[in-house]
PDB file of N, CA and C in Angstrom:
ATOM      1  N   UNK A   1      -4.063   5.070  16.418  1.00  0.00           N
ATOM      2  CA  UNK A   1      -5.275   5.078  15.636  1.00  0.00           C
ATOM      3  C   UNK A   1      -5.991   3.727  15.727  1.00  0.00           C
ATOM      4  N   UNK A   2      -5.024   2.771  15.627  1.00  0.00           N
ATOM      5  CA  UNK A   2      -6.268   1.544  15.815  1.00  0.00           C
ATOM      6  C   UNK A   2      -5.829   1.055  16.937  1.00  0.00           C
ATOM      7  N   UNK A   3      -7.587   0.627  17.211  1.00  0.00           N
ATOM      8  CA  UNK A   3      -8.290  -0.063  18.647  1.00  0.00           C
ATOM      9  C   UNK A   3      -8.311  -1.651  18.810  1.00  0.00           C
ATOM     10  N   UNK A   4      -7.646  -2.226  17.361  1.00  0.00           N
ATOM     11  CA  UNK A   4      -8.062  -3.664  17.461  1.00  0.00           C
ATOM     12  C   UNK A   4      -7.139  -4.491  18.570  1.00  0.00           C
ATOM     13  N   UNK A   5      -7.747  -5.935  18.583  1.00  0.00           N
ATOM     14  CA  UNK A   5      -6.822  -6.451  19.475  1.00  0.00           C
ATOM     15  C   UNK A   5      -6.934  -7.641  19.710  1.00  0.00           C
ATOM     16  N   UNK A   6      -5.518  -8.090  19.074  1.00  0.00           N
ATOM     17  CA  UNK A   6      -4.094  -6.911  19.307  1.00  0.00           C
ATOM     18  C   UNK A   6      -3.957  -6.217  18.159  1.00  0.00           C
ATOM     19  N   UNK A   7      -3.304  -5.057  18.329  1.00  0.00           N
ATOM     20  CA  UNK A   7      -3.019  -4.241  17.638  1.00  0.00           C
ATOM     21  C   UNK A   7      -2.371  -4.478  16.310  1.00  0.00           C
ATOM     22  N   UNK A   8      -2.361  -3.479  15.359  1.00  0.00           N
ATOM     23  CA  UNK A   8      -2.141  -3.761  13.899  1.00  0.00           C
ATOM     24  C   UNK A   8      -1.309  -3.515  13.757  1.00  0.00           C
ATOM     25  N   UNK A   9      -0.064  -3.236  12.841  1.00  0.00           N
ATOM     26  CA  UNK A   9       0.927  -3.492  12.646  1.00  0.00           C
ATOM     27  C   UNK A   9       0.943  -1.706  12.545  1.00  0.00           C
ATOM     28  N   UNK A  10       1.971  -0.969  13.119  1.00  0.00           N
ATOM     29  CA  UNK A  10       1.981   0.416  12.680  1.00  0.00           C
ATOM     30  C   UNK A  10       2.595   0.988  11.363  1.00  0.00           C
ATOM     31  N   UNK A  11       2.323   2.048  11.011  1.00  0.00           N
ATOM     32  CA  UNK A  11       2.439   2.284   9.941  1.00  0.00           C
ATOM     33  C   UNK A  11       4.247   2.481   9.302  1.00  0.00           C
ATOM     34  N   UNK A  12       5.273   2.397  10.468  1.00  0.00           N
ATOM     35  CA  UNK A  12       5.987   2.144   9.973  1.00  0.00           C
ATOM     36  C   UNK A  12       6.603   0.679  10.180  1.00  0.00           C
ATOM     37  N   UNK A  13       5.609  -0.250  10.294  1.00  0.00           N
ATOM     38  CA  UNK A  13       6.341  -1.896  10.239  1.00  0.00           C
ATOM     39  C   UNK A  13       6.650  -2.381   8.909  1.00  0.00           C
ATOM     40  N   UNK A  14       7.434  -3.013   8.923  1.00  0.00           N
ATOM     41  CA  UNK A  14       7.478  -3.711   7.387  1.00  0.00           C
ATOM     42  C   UNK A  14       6.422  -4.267   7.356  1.00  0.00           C
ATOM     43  N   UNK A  15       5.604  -4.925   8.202  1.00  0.00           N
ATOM     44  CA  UNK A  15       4.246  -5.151   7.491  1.00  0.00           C
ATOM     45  C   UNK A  15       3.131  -4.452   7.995  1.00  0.00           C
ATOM     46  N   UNK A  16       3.452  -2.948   7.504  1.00  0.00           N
ATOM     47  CA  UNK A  16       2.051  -2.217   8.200  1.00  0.00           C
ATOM     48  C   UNK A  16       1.307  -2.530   6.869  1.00  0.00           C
ATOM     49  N   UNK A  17       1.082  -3.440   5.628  1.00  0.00           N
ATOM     50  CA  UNK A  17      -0.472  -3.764   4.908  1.00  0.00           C
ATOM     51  C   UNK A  17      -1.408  -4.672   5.662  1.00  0.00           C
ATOM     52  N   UNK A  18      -0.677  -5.334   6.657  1.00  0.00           N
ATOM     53  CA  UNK A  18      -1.538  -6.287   7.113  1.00  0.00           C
ATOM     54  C   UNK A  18      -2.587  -5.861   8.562  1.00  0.00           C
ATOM     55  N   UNK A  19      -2.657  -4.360   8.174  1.00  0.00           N
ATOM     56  CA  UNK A  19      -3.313  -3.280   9.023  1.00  0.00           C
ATOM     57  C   UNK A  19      -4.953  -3.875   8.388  1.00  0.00           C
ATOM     58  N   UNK A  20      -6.012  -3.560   9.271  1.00  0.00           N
ATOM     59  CA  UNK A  20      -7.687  -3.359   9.348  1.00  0.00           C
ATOM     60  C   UNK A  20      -7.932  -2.699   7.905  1.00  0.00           C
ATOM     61  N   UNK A  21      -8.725  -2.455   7.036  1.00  0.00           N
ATOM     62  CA  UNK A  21      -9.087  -1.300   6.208  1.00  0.00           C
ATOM     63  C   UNK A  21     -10.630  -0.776   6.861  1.00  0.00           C
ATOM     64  N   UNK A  22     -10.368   0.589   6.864  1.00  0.00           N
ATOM     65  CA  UNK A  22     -11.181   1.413   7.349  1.00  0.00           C
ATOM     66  C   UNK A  22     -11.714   2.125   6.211  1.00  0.00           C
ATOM     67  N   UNK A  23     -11.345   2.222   4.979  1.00  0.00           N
ATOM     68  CA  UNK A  23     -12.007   2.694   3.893  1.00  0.00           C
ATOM     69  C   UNK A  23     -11.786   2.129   2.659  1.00  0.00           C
ATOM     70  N   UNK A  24     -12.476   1.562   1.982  1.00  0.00           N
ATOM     71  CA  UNK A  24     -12.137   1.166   0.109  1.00  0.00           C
ATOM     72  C   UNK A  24     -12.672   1.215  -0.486  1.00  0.00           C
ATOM     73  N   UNK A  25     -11.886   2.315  -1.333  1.00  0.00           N
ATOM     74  CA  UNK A  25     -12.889   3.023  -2.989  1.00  0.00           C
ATOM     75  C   UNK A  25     -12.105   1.807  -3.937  1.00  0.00           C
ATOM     76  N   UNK A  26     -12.355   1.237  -4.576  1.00  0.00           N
ATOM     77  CA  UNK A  26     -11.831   0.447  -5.873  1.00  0.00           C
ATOM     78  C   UNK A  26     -11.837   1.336  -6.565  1.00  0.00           C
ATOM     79  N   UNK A  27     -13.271   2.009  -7.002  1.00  0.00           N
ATOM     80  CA  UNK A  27     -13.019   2.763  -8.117  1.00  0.00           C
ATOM     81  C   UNK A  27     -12.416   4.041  -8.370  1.00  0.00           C
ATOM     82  N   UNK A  28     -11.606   4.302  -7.138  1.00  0.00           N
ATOM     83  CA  UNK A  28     -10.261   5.391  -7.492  1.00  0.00           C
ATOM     84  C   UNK A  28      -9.535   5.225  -6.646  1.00  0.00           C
ATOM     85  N   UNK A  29      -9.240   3.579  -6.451  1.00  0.00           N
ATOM     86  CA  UNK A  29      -7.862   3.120  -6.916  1.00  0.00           C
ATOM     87  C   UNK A  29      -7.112   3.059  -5.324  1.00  0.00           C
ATOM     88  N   UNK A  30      -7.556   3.092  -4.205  1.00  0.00           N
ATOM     89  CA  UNK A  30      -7.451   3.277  -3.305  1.00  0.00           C
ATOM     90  C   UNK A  30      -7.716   2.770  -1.814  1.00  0.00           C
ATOM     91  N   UNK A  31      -7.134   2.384  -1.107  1.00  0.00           N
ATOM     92  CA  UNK A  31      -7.444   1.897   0.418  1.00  0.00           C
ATOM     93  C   UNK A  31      -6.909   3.165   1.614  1.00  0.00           C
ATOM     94  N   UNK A  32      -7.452   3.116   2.432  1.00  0.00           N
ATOM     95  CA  UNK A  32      -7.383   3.251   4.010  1.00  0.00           C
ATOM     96  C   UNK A  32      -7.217   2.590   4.641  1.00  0.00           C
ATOM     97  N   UNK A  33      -6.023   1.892   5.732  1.00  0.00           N
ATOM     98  CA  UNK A  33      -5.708   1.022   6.504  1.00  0.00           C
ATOM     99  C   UNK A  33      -5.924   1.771   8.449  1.00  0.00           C
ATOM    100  N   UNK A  34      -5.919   1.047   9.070  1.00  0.00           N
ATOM    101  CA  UNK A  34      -6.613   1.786  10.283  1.00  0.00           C
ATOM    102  C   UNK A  34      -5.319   2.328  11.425  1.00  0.00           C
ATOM    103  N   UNK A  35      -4.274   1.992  10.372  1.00  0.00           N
ATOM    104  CA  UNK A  35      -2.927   2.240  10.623  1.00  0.00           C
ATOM    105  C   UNK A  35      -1.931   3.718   9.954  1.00  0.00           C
ATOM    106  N   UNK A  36      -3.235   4.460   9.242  1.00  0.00           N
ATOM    107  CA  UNK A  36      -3.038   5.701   8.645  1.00  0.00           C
ATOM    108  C   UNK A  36      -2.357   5.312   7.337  1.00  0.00           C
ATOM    109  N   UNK A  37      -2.297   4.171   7.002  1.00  0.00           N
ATOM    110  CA  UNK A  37      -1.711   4.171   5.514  1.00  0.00           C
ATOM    111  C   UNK A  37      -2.261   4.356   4.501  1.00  0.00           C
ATOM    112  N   UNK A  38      -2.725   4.960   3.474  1.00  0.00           N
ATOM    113  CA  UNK A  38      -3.431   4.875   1.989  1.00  0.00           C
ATOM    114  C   UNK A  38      -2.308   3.724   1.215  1.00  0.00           C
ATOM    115  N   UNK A  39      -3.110   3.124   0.625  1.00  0.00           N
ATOM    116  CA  UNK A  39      -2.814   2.009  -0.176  1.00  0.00           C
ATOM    117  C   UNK A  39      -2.652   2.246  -1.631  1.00  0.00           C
ATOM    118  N   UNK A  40      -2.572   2.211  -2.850  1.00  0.00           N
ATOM    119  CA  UNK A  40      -2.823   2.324  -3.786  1.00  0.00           C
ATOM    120  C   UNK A  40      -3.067   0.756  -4.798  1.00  0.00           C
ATOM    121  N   UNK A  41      -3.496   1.253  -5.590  1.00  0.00           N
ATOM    122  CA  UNK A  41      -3.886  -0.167  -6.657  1.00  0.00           C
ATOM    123  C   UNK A  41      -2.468  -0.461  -7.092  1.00  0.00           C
ATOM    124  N   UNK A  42      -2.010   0.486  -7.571  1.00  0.00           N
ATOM    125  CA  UNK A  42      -0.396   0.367  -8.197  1.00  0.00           C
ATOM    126  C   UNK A  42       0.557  -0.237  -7.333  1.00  0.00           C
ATOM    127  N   UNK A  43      -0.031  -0.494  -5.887  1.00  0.00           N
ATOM    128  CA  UNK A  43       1.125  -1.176  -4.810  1.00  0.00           C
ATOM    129  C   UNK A  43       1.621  -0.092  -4.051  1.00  0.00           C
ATOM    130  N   UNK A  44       1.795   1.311  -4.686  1.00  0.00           N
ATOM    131  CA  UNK A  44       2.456   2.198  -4.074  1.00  0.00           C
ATOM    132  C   UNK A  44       1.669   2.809  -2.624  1.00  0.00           C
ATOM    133  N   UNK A  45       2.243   3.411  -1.529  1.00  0.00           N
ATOM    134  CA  UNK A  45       1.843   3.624  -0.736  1.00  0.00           C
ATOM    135  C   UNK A  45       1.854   5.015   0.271  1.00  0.00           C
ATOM    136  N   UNK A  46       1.251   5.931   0.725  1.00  0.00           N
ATOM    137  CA  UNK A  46       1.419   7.314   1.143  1.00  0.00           C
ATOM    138  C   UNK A  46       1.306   7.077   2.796  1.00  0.00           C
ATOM    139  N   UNK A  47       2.301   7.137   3.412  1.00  0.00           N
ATOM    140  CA  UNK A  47       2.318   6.931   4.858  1.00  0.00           C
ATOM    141  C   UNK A  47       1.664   8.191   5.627  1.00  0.00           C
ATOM    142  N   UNK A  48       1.512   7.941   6.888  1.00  0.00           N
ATOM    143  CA  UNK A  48       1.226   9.425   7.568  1.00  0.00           C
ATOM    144  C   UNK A  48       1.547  10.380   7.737  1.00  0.00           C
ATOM    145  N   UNK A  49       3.240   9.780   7.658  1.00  0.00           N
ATOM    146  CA  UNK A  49       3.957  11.150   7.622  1.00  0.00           C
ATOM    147  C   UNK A  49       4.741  11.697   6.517  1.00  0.00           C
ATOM    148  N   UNK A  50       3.819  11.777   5.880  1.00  0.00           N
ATOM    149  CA  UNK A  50       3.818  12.055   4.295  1.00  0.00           C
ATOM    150  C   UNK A  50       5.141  11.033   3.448  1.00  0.00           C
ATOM    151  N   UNK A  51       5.521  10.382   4.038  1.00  0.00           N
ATOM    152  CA  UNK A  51       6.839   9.515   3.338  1.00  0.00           C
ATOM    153  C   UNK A  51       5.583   8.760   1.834  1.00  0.00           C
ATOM    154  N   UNK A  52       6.337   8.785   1.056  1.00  0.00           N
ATOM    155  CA  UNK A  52       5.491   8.261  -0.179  1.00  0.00           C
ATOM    156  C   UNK A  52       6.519   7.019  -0.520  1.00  0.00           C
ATOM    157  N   UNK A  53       6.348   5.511  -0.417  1.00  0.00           N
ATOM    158  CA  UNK A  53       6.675   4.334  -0.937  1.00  0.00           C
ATOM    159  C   UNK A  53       6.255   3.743  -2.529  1.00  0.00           C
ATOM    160  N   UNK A  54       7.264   3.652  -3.004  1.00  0.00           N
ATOM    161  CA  UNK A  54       7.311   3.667  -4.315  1.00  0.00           C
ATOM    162  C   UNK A  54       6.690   2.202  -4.812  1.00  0.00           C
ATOM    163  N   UNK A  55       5.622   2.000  -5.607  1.00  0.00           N
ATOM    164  CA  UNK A  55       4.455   0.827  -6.118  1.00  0.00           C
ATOM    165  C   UNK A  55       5.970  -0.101  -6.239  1.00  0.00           C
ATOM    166  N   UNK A  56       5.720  -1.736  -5.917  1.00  0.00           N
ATOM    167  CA  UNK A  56       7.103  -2.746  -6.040  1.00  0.00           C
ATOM    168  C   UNK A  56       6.274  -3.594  -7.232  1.00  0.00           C
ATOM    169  N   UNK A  57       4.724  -2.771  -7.775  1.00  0.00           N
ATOM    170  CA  UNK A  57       4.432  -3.974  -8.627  1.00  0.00           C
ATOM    171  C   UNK A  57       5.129  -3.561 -10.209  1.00  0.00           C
ATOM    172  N   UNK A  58       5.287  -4.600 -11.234  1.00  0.00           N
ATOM    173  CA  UNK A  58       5.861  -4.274 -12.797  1.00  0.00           C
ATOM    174  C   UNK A  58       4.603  -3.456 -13.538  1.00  0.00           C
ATOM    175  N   UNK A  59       5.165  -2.442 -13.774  1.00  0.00           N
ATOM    176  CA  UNK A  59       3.564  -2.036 -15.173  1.00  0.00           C
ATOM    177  C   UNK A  59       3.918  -2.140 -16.429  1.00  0.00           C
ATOM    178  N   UNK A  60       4.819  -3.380 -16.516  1.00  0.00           N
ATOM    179  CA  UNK A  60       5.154  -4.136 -17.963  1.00  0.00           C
ATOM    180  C   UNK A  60       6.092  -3.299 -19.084  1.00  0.00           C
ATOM    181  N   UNK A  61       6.331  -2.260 -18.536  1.00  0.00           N
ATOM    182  CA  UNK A  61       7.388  -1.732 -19.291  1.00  0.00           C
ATOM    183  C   UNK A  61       8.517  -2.240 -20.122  1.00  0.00           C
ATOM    184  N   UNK A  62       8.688  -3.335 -19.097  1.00  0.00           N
ATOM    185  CA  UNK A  62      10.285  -4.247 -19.934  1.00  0.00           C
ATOM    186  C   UNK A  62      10.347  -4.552 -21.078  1.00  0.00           C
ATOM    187  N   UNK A  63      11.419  -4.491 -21.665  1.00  0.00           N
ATOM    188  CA  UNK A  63      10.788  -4.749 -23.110  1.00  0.00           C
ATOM    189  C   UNK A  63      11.967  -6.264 -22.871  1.00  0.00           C
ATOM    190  N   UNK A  64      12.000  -6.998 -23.279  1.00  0.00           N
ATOM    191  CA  UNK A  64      13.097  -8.456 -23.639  1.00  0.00           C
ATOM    192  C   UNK A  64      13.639  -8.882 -24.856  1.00  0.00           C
ATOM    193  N   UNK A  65      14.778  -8.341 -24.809  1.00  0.00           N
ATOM    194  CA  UNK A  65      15.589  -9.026 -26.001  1.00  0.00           C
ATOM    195  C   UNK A  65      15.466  -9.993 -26.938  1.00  0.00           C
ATOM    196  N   UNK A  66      15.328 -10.191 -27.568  1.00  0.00           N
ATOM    197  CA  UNK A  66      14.870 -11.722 -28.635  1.00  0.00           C
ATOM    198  C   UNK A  66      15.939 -11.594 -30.222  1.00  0.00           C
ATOM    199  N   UNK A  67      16.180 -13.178 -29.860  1.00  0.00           N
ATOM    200  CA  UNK A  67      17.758 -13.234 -30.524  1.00  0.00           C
ATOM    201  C   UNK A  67      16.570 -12.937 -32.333  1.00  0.00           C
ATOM    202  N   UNK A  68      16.994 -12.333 -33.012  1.00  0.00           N
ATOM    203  CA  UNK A  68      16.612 -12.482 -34.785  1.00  0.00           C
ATOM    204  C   UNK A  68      17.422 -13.361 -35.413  1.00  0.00           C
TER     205      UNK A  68
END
């Protein structure tokens, strides 16, 4: 899929983000890399071949102990 050059990292490299973007909606949350990857805001990621990578960012859930 991509023409650049040199070529972009494919979509299964450990660093296929550092692929071209060929499409970006911000406002739903989303990229196109020219490497067939969709991106998400959440970090998470939908490969080509449908493999779905799970977001590595925190959405603050943790809660932390605190001595009383």
């Amino acid at each position: 899929m991509c023409e650049h050059q040199p070529s972009c990292p494919s979509a299964d490299s450990a660093d296929r983000e550092a692929a071209h973007l060929v499409a970006h909606y911000p406002e739903q949350g989303w990229s196109l890399l020219c490497n067939g990857v969709l991106l998400f805001e959440d970090t998470g990621e939908l490969l080509p071949d449908g493999q779905v990578i799970a977001p590595r960012r925190s959405l603050g859930t943790e809660h932390v102990a605190t001595a009383a």
